[in-house]
Protein backbone atom coordinates (compact mmCIF):
# COMPACT_ATOMS: atom_id res chain seq x y z
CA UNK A 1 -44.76 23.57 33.87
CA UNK A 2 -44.97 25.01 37.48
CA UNK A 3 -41.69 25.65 38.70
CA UNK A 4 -41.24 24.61 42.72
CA UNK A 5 -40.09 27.14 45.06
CA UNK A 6 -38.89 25.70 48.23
CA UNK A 7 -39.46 27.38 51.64
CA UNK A 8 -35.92 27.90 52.42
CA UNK A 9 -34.83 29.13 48.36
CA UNK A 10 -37.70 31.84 49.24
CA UNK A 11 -35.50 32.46 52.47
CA UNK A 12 -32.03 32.79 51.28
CA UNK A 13 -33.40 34.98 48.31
CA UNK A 14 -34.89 37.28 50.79
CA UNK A 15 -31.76 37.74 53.21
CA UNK A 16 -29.51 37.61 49.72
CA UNK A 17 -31.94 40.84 48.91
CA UNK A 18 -31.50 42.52 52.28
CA UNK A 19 -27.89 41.98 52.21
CA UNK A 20 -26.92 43.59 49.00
CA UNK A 21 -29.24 46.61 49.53
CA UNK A 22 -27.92 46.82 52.99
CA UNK A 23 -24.02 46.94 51.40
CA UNK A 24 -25.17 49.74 48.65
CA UNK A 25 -26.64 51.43 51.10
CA UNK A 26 -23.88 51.41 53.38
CA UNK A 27 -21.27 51.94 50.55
CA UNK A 28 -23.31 55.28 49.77
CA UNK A 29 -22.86 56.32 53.51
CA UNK A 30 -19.16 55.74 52.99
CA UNK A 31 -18.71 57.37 50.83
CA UNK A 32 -20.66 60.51 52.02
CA UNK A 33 -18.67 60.31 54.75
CA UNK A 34 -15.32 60.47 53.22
CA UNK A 35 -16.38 62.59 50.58
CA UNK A 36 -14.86 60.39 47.85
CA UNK A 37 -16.69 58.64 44.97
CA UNK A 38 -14.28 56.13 45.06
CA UNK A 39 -13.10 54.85 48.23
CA UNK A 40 -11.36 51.30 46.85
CA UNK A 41 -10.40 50.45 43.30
CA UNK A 42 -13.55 47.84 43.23
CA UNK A 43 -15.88 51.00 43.10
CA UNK A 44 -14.77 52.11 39.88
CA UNK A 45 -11.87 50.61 38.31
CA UNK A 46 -11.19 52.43 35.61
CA UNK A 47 -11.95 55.75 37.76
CA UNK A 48 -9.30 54.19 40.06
CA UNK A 49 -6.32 54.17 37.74
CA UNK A 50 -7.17 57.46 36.68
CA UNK A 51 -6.77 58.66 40.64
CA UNK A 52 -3.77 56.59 40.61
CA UNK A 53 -2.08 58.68 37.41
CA UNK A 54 -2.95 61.94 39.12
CA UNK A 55 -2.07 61.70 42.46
CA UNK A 56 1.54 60.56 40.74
CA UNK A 57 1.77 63.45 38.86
CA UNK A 58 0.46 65.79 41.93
CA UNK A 59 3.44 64.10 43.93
CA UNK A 60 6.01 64.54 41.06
CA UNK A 61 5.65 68.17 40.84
CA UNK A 62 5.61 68.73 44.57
CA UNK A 63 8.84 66.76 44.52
CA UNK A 64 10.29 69.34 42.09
CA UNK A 65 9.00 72.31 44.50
CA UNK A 66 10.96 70.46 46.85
CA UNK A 67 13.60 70.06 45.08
CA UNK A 68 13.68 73.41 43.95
CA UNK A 69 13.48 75.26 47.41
CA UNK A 70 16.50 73.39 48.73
CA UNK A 71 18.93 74.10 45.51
CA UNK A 72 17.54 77.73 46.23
CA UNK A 73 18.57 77.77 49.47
CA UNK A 74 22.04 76.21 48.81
CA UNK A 75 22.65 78.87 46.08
CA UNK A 76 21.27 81.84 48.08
CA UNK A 77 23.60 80.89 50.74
CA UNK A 78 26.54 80.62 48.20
CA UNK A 79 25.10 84.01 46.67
CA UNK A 80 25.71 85.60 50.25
CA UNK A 81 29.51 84.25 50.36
CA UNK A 82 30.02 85.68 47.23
CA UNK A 83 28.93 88.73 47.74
CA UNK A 84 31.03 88.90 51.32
CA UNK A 85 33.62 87.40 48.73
CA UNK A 86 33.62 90.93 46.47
CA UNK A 87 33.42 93.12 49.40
CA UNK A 88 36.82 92.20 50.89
CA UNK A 89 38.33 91.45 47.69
CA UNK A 90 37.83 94.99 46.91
CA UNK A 91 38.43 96.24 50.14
CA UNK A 92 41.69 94.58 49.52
CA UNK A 93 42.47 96.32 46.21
CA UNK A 94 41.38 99.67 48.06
CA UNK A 95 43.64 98.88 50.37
CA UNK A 96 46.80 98.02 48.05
CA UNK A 97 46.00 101.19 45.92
CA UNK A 98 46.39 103.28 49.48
CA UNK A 99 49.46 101.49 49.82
CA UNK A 100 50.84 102.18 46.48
CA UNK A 101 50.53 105.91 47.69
CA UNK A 102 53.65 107.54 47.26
CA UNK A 103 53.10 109.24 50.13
CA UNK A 104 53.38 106.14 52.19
CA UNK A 105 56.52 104.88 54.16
CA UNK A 106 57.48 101.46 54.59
CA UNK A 107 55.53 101.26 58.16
CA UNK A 108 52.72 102.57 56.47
CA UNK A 109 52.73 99.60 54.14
CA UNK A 110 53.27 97.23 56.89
CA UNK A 111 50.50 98.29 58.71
CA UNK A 112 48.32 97.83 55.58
CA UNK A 113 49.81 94.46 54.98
CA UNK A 114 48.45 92.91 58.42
CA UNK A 115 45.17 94.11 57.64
CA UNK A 116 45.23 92.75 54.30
CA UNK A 117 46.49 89.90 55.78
CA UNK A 118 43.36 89.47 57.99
CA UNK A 119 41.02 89.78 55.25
CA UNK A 120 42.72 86.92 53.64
CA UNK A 121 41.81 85.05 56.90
CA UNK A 122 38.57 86.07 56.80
CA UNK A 123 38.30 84.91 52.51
CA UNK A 124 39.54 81.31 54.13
CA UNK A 125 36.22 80.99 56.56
CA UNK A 126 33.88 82.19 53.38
CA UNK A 127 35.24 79.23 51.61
CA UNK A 128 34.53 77.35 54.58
CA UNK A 129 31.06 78.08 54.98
CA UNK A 130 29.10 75.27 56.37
CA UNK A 131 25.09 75.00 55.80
CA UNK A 132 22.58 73.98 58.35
CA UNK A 133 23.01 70.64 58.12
CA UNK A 134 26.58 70.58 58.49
CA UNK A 135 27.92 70.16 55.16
CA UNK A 136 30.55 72.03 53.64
CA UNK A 137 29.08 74.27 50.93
CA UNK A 138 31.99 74.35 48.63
CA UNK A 139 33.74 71.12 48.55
CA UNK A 140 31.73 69.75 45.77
CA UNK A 141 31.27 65.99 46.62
CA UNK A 142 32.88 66.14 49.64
CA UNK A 143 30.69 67.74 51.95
CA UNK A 144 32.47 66.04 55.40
CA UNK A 145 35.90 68.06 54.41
CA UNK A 146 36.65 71.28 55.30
CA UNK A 147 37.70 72.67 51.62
CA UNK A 148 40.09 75.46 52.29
CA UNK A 149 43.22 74.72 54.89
CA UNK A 150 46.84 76.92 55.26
CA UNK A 151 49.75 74.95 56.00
CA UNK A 152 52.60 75.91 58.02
CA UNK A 153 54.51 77.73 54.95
CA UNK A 154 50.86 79.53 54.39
CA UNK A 155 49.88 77.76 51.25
CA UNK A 156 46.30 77.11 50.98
CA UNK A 157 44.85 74.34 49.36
CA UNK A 158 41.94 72.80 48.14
CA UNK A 159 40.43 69.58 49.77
CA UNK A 160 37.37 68.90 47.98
CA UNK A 161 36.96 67.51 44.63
CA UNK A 162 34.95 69.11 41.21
CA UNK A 163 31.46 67.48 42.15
CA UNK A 164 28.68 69.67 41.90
CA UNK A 165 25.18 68.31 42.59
CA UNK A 166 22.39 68.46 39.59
CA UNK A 167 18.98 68.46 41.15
CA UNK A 168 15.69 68.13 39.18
CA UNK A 169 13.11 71.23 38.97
CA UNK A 170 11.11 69.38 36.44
CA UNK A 171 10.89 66.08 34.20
CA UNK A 172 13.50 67.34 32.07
CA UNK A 173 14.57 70.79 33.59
CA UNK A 174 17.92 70.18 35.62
CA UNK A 175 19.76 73.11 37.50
CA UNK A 176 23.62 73.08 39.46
CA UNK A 177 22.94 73.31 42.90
CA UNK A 178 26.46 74.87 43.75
CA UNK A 179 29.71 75.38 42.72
CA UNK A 180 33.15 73.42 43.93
CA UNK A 181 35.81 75.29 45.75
CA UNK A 182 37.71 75.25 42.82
CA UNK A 183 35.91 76.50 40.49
CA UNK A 184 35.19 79.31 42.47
CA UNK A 185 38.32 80.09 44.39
CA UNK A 186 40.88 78.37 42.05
CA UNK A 187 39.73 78.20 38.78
CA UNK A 188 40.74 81.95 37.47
CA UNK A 189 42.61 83.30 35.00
CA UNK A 190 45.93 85.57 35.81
CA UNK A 191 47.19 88.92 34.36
CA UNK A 192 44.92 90.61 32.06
CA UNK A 193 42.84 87.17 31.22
CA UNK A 194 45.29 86.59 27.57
CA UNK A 195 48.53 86.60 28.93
CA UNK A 196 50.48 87.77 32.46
CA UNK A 197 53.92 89.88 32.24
CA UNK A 198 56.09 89.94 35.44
CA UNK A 199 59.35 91.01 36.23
CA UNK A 200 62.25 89.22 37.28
CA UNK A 201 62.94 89.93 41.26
CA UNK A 202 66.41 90.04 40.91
CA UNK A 203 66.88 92.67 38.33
CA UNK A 204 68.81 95.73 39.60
CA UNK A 205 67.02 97.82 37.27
CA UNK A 206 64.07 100.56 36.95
CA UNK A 207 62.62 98.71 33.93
CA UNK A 208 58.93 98.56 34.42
CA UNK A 209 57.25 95.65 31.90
CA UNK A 210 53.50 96.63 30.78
CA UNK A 211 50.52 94.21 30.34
CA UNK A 212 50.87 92.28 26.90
CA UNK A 213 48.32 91.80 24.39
CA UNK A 214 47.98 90.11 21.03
CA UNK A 215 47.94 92.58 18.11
CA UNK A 216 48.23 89.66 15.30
CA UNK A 217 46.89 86.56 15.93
CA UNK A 218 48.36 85.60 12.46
CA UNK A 219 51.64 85.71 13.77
CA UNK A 220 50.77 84.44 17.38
CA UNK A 221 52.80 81.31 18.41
CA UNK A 222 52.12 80.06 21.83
CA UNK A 223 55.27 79.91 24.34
CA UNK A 224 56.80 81.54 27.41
CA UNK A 225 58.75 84.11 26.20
CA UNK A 226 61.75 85.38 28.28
CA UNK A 227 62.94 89.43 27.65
CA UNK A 228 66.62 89.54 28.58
CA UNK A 229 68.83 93.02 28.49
CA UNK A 230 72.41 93.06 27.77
CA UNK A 231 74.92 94.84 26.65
CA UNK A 232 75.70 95.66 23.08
CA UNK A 233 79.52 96.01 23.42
CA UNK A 234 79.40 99.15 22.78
CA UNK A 235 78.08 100.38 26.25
CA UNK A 236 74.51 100.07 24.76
CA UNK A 237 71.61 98.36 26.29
CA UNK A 238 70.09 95.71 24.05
CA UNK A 239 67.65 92.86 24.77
CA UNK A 240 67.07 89.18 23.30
CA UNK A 241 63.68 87.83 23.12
CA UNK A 242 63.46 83.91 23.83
CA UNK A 243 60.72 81.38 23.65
CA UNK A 244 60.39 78.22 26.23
CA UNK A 245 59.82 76.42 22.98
CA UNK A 246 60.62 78.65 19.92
CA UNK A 247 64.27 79.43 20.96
CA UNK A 248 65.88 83.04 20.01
CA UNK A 249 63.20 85.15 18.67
CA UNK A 250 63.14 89.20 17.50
CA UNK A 251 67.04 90.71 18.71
CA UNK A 252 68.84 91.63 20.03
CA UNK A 253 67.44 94.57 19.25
CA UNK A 254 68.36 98.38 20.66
CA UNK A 255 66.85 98.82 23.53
CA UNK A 256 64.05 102.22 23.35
CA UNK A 257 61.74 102.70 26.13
CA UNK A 258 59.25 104.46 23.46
CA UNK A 259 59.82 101.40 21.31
CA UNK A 260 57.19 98.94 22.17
CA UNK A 261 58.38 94.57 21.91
CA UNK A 262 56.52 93.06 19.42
CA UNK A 263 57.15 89.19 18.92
CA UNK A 264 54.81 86.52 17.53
CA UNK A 265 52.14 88.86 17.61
CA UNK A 266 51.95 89.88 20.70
CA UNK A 267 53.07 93.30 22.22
CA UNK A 268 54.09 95.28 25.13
CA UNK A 269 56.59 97.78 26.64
CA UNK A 270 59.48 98.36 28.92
CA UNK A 271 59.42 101.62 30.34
CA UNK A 272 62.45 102.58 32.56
CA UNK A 273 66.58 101.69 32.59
CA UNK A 274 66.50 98.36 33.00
CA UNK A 275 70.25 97.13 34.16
CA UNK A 276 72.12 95.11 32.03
CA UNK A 277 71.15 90.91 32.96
CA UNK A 278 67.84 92.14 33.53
CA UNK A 279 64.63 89.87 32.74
CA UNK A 280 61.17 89.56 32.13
CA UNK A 281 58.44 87.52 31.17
CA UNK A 282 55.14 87.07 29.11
CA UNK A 283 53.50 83.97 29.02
CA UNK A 284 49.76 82.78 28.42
CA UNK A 285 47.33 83.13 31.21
CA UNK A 286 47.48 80.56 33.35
CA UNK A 287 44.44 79.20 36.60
CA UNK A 288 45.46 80.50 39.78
CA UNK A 289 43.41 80.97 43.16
CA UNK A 290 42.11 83.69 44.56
CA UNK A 291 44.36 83.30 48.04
CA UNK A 292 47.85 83.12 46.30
CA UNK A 293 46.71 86.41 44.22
CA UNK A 294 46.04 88.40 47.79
CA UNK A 295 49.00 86.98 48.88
CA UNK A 296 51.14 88.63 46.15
CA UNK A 297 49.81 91.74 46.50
CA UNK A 298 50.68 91.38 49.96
CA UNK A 299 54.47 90.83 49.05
CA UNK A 300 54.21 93.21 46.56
CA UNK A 301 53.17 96.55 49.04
CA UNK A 302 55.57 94.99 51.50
CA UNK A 303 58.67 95.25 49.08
CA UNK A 304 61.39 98.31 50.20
CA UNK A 305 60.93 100.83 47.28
CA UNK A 306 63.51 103.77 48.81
CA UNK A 307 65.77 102.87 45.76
CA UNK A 308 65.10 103.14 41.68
CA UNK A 309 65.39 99.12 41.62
CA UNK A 310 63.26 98.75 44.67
CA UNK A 311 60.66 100.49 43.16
CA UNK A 312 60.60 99.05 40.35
CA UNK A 313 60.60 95.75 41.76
CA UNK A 314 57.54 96.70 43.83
CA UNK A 315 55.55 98.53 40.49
CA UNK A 316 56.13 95.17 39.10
CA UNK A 317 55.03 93.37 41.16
CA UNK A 318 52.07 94.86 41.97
CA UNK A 319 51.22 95.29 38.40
CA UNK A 320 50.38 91.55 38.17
CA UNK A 321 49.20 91.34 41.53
CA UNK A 322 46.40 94.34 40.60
CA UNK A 323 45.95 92.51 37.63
CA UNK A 324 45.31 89.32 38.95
CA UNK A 325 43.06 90.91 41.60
CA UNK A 326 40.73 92.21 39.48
CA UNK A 327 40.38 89.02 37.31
CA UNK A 328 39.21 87.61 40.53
CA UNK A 329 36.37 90.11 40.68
CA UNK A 330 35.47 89.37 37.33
CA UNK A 331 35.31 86.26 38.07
CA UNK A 332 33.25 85.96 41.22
CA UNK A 333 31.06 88.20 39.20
CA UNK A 334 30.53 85.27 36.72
CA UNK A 335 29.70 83.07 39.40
CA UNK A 336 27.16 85.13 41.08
CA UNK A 337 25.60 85.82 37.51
CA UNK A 338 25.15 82.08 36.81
CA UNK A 339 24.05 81.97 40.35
CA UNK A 340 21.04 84.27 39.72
CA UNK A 341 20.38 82.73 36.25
CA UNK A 342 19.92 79.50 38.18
CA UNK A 343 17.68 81.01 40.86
CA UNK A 344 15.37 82.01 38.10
CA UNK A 345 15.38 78.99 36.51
CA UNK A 346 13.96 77.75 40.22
CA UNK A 347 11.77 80.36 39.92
CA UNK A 348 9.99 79.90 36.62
CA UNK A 349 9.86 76.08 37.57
CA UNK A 350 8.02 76.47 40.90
CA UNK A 351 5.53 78.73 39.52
CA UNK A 352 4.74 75.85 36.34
CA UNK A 353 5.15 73.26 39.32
CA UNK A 354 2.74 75.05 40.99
CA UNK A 355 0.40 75.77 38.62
CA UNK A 356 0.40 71.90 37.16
CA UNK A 357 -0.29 70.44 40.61
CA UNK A 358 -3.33 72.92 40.79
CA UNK A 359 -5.18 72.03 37.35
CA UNK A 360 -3.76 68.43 38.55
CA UNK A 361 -5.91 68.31 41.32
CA UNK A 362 -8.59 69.90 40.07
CA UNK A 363 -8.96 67.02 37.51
CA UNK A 364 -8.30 64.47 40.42
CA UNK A 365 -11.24 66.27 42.49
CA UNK A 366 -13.16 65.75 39.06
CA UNK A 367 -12.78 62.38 38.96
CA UNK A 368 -12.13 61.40 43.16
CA UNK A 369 -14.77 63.63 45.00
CA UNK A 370 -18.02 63.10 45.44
CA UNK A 371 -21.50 65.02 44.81
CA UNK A 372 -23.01 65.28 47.45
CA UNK A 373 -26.45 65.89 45.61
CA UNK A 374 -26.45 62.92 43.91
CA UNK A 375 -25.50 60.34 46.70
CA UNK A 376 -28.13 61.65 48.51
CA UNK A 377 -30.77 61.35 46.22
CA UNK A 378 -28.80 57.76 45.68
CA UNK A 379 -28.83 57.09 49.28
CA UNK A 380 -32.73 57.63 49.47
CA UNK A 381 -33.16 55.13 46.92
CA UNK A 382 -31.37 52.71 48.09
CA UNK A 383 -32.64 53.14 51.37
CA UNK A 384 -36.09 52.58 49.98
CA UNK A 385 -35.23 49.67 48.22
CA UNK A 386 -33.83 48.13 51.69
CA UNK A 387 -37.07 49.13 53.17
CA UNK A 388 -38.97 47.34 50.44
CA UNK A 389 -36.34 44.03 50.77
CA UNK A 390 -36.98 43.80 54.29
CA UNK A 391 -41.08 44.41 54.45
CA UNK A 392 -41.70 41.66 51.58
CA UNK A 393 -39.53 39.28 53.60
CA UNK A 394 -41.60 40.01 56.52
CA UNK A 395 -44.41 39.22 54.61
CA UNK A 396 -42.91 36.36 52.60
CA UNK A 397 -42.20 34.39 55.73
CA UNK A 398 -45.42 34.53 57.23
CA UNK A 399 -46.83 33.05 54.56
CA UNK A 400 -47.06 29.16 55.93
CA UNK A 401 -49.74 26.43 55.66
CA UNK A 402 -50.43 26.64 59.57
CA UNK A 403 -51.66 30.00 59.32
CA UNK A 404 -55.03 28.27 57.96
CA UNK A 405 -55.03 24.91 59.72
């Protein structure tokens, strides 16, 4: 059965023809232009979510660079106070050594103080360092308060609060961007890092107490113990040992300087005459900040030593305040080490951040760009088959009954 064609079905077929060889062809321009294979999710779906899953990961990992280099520079700054930090805090103990010279009068000693004195200043604005933006670098979450201010008396306290920011390097790779205040400035351990002796500072003596340490942890009880000299009744000196918590302990007992105190496992000496009502203390390390400890070895050098008791009072005291100086070192050291642990954990991260976003977007240029080669040779066919759409149309429509009437 002949099937009817109508004149205007033969039309609409042709221009239907034209049109969607025109659209391929000019799809295949496109995309030579743009140098894409895909320029919209119709031109390959699949190829299109693909894109989609790359480019996310490509933009994760540059995230993580980012993320990185501004935790690096946070810590490098911090790194830089730190070091500033160790530098005065041992210029200070240089100093106090110099002034523990016995060589060195009481003006001397003043003269040593004010310095000292400005270097504690100077310890105040390191703790006060702002960053670029404005924020405060060590007063964790915080960063509108100034962290570190004196008061009238001279006390210096701590404004800021424990926060420290966690920032991403990778999917599951998480680094401290900083340090509080506190934890850097406050957060440290006094006398020898186990326990702190000191000296009561109104004993008339020349006793001198040494650092304490534990020789039996067996026997160790916890408790502020309290070394008090009397007299025997007999014109002897003897001496009472007394916990906070565990009352009378070990005496009295004859006092020997060569004789070191040995009570609930711990031990130490007391070198010197100590005067009868003398004291002295050992107790468990305790936290203390960095400014109070240069402030005590500041009233320590400035104590009058011209007598035995005076002396004494001022070995004493700067004992602990020596003692508590260098724990501060130690400790700023332990900062700055995690510091550079953390910088190379930045490190290795940006260089497998790097790397990923480079085989990333090779893949994505595997899959997203276009070969040239290929659409060309494409391009020539379908520009043919355009050519071919529009000649048989020409010749389709001039095929009419009146060209033979």
């Amino acid at each position: 059965m002949a099937i009817r064609i109508s004149t205007s079905q033969t039309f609409r077929q042709g221009t239907n023809s034209i049109l969607e060889n025109q659209a391929r062809v000019n799809q295949t321009q496109q995309q030579l232009s743009n140098g894409t294979r895909i320029s919209q999710p119709s031109d390959d779906p699949i190829g299109s979510a693909v894109m989609m899953d790359l480019q996310k990961q490509i933009d994760n990992a540059k995230q993580y660079v980012a993320n990185g280099q501004a935790a690096e520079t946070r810590l490098k700054t911090q790194e830089g106070t730190l070091a500033n930090t160790t530098d005065i805090l041992q210029r200070i103990r240089d100093l106090a050594l110099s002034a523990s010279n016995s060589t060195m009068n009481q003006t001397d000693r003043e003269t040593i103080a004010l310095e000292m004195e400005h270097r504690l200043d100077e310890l105040v604005g390191l703790g006060n360092t702002q960053l670029s933006s404005g924020d405060y670098l060590y007063s964790g979450f915080k960063t509108n308060v100034k962290p570190f201010t004196k008061d009238g008396s001279g006390s210096i306290a701590y404004n800021g609060d424990q926060g420290v920011r966690m920032v991403n390097v990778n999917a599951s790779v998480q680094v401290e961007s900083g340090n509080s205040g506190d934890e850097v400035f406050f957060d440290i351990k006094t006398g020898n890092g186990a326990f702190a002796t000191s000296a009561n500072s109104a004993n008339m003596g020349s006793g001198v107490i040494s650092s304490a340490v534990m020789s039996d942890p067996t026997s160790y009880i916890a408790d502020t113990y309290t070394v008090t000299f009397q007299d025997d009744g007999s014109g002897n000196l003897e001496y009472q040992v007394s916990g906070a918590n565990s009352g009378a302990v070990g005496g009295p007992v004859a006092f020997d300087e060569d004789s070191p105190v040995t009570v609930n496992g711990i031990t130490y000496s007391i070198s010197g005459s100590p005067a009868v009502g003398d004291s002295f203390t050992v107790e468990p390390s305790n936290k203390q900040d960095i400014f109070t400890t240069v402030q005590q070895v500041i009233a320590a050098i400035k104590i009058p030593n011209a007598t035995s008791a005076g002396q004494a009072s001022f070995q004493n005291a700067f004992n602990l305040g020596m003692q508590n100086l260098d724990q501060s070192l130690t400790h700023i050291d332990e900062v700055r080490a995690s510091l550079g642990s953390r910088l190379n954990v930045i490190e290795s991260e940006r260089d497998i951040n790097e790397g990923n976003i480079v085989d990333t977007e090779s893949a994505l240029s595997t899959v997203k760009d276009l070969d040239y080669a290929e659409a060309i040779t494409e391009l020539n066919q379908r520009t043919l088959a355009l050519q071919a759409a529009q000649q048989s149309f020409v010749q389709v429509q001039n095929l009419s009954l009146f060209e033979y009437l």
